[in-house]
C-alpha atoms as a PDB file:
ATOM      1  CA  UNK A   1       0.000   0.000   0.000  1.00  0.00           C
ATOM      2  CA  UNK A   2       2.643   2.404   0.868  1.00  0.00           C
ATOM      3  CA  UNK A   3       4.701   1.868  -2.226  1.00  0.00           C
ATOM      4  CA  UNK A   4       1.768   2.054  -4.527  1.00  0.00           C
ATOM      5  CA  UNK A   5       1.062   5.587  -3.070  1.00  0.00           C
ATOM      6  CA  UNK A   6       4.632   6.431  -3.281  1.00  0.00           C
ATOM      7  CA  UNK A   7       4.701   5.338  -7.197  1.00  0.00           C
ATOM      8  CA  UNK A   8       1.814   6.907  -7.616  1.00  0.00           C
ATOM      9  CA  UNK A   9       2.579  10.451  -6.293  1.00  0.00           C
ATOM     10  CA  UNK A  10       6.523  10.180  -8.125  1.00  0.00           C
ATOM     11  CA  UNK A  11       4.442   9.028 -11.574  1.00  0.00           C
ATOM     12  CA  UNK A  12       2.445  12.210 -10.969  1.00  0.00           C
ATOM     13  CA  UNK A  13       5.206  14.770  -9.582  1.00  0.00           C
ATOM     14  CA  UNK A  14       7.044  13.742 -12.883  1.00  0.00           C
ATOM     15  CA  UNK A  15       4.394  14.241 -15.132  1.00  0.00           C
ATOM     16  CA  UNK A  16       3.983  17.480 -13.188  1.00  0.00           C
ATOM     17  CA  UNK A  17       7.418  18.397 -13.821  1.00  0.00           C
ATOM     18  CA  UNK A  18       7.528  17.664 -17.881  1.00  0.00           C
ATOM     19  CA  UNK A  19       3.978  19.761 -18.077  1.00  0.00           C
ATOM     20  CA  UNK A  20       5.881  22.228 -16.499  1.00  0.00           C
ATOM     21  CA  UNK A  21       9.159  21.909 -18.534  1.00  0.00           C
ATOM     22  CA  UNK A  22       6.446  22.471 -21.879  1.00  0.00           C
ATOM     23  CA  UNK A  23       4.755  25.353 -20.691  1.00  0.00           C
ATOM     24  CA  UNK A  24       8.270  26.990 -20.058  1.00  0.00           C
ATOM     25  CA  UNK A  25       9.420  25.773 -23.580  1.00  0.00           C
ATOM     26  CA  UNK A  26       6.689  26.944 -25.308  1.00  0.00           C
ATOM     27  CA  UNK A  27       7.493  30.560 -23.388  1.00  0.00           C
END
């Protein structure tokens, strides 16, 4: 249980970060 929610929340911090590295591309 505990490292499914840690997966889980570093899957979606990274796809967090490379939405982020985009939108400051795309600036």
């Amino acid at each position: 249980m505990f490292m499914g929610c840690t997966s889980s929340g570093f899957i979606f911090g990274l796809n967090s970060l490379t939405f982020h590295i985009r939108v400051i591309s795309s600036l």
